[in-house]
Protein backbone atom coordinates (compact mmCIF):
# COMPACT_ATOMS: atom_id res chain seq x y z
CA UNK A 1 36.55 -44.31 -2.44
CA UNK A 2 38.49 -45.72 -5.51
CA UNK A 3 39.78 -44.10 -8.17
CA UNK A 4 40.14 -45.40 -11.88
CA UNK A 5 43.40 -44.04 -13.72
CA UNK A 6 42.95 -44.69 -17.65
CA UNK A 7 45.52 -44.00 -19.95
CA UNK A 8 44.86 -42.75 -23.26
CA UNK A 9 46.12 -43.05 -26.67
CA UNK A 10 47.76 -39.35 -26.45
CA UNK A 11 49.62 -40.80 -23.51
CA UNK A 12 47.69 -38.27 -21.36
CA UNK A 13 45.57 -39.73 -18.27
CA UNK A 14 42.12 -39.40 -16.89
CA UNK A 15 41.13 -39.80 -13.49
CA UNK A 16 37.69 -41.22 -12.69
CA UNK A 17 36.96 -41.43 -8.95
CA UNK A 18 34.29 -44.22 -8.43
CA UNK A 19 31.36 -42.34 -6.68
CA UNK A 20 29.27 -45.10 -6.23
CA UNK A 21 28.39 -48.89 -6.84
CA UNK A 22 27.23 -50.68 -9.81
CA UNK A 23 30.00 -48.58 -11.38
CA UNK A 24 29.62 -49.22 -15.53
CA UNK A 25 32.61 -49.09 -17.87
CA UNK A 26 31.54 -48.57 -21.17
CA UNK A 27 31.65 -46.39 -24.76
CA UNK A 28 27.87 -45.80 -24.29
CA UNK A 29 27.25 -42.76 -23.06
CA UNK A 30 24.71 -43.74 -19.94
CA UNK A 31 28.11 -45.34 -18.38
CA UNK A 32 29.70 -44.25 -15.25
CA UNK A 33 33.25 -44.53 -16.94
CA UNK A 34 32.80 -43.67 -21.01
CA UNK A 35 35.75 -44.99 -23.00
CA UNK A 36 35.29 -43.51 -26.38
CA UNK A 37 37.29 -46.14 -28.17
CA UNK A 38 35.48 -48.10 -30.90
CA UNK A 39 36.92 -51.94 -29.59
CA UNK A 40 35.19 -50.93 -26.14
CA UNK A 41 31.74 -52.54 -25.80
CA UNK A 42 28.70 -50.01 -25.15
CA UNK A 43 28.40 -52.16 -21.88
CA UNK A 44 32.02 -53.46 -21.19
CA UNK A 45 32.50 -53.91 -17.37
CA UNK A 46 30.98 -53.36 -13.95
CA UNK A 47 32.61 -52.59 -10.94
CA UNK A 48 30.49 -54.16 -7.86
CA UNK A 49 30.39 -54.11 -4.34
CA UNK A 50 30.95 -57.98 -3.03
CA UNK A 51 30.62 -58.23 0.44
CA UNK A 52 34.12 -56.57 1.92
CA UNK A 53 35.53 -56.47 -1.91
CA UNK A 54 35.40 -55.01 -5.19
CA UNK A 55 34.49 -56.98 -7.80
CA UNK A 56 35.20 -56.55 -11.44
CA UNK A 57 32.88 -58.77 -14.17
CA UNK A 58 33.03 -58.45 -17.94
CA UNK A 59 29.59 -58.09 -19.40
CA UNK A 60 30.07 -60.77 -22.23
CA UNK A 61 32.79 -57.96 -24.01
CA UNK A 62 33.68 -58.91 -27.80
CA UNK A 63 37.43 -57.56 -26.74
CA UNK A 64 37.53 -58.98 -23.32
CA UNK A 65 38.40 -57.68 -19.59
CA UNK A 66 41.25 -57.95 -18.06
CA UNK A 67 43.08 -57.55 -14.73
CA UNK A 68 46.64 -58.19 -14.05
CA UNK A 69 47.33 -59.54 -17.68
CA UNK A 70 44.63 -62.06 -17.19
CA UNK A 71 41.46 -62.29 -18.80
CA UNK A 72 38.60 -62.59 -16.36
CA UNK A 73 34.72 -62.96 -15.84
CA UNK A 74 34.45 -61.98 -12.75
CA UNK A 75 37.64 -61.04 -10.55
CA UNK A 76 38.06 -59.39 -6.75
CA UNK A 77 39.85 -56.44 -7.47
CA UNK A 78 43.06 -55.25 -4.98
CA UNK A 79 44.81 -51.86 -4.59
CA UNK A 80 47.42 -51.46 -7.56
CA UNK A 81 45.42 -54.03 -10.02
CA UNK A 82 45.76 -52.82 -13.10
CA UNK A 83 42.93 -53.30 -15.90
CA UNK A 84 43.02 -53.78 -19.79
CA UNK A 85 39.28 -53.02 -20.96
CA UNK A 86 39.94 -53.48 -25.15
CA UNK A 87 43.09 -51.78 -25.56
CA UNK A 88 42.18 -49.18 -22.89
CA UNK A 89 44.60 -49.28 -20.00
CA UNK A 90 43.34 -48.62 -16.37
CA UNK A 91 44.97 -48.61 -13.09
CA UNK A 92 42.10 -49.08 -9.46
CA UNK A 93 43.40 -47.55 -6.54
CA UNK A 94 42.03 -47.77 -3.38
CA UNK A 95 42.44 -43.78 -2.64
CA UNK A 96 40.47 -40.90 -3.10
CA UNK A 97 43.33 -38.39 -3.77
CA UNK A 98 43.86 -37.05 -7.19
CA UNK A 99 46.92 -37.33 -8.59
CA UNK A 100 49.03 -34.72 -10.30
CA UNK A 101 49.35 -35.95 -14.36
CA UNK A 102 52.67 -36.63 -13.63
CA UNK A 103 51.83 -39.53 -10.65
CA UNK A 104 48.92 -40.76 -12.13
CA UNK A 105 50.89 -41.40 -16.05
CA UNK A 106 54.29 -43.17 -13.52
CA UNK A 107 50.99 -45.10 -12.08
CA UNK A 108 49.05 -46.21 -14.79
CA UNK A 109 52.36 -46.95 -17.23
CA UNK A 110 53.87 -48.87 -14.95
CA UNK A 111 53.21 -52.91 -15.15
CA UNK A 112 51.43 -55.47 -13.39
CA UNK A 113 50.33 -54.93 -9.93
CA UNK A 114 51.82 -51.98 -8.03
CA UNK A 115 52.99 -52.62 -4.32
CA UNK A 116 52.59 -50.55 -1.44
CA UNK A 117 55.66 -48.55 -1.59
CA UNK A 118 55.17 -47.88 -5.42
CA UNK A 119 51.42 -47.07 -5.44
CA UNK A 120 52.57 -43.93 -2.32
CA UNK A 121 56.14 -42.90 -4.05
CA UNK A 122 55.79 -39.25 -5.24
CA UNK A 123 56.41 -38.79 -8.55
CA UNK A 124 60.30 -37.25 -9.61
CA UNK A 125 60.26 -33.59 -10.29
CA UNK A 126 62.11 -32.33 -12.68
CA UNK A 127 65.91 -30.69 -11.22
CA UNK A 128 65.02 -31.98 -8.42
């Protein structure tokens, strides 16, 4: 099941594991994913199951969707992508594990698309 990392303006994340498909991305409070951030639309994005992919469409945003730096209309999504809804920055992975804050802030931060050995690497400890 995948997993939405969003980073928020405290620099603090949130984990959103995507339980099921349409998923919604919005500020309005019916939404799967609520962004409480007054540049997200109430309806922003939707997260849809396309054949064997994931599929990512802006619903006609004022601010725009993006994925990978790009804006987009509709986009297949990969493990790693990472997501600008507004200003709101999200990272999709492919995983159902929760992350420690630690992994998913080193995850989410980190820019463009992540490869394999980035999206697996533990995050460093501290002394250790």
């Amino acid at each position: 099941m995948p997993r939405l990392i969003l980073l928020l303006p405290d620099g603090s994340t949130r984990q959103a594991p995507v339980n099921g498909l349409p998923f919604s991305i919005g500020r309005m409070p019916g939404c799967d994913l609520v962004i409480d951030d007054p540049l997200v639309s109430r309806r922003h994005a939707l997260l849809e199951q396309a054949g064997d992919t994931l599929r990512l469409s802006d619903l006609d945003s004022h601010n725009g969707t993006f994925v990978n730096g790009k804006r987009i209309t509709q986009c297949a999504l990969a493990d790693g992508d990472r997501l600008r809804v507004a200003e709101c920055t999200l990272r999709i992975l492919f995983s159902d594990r929760e992350l420690d804050a630690a992994e998913a802030l080193r995850l989410v931060a980190a820019p463009g698309r992540l490869s394999q050995p980035e999206r697996q690497r533990p995050a460093s400890r501290p002394g250790g």
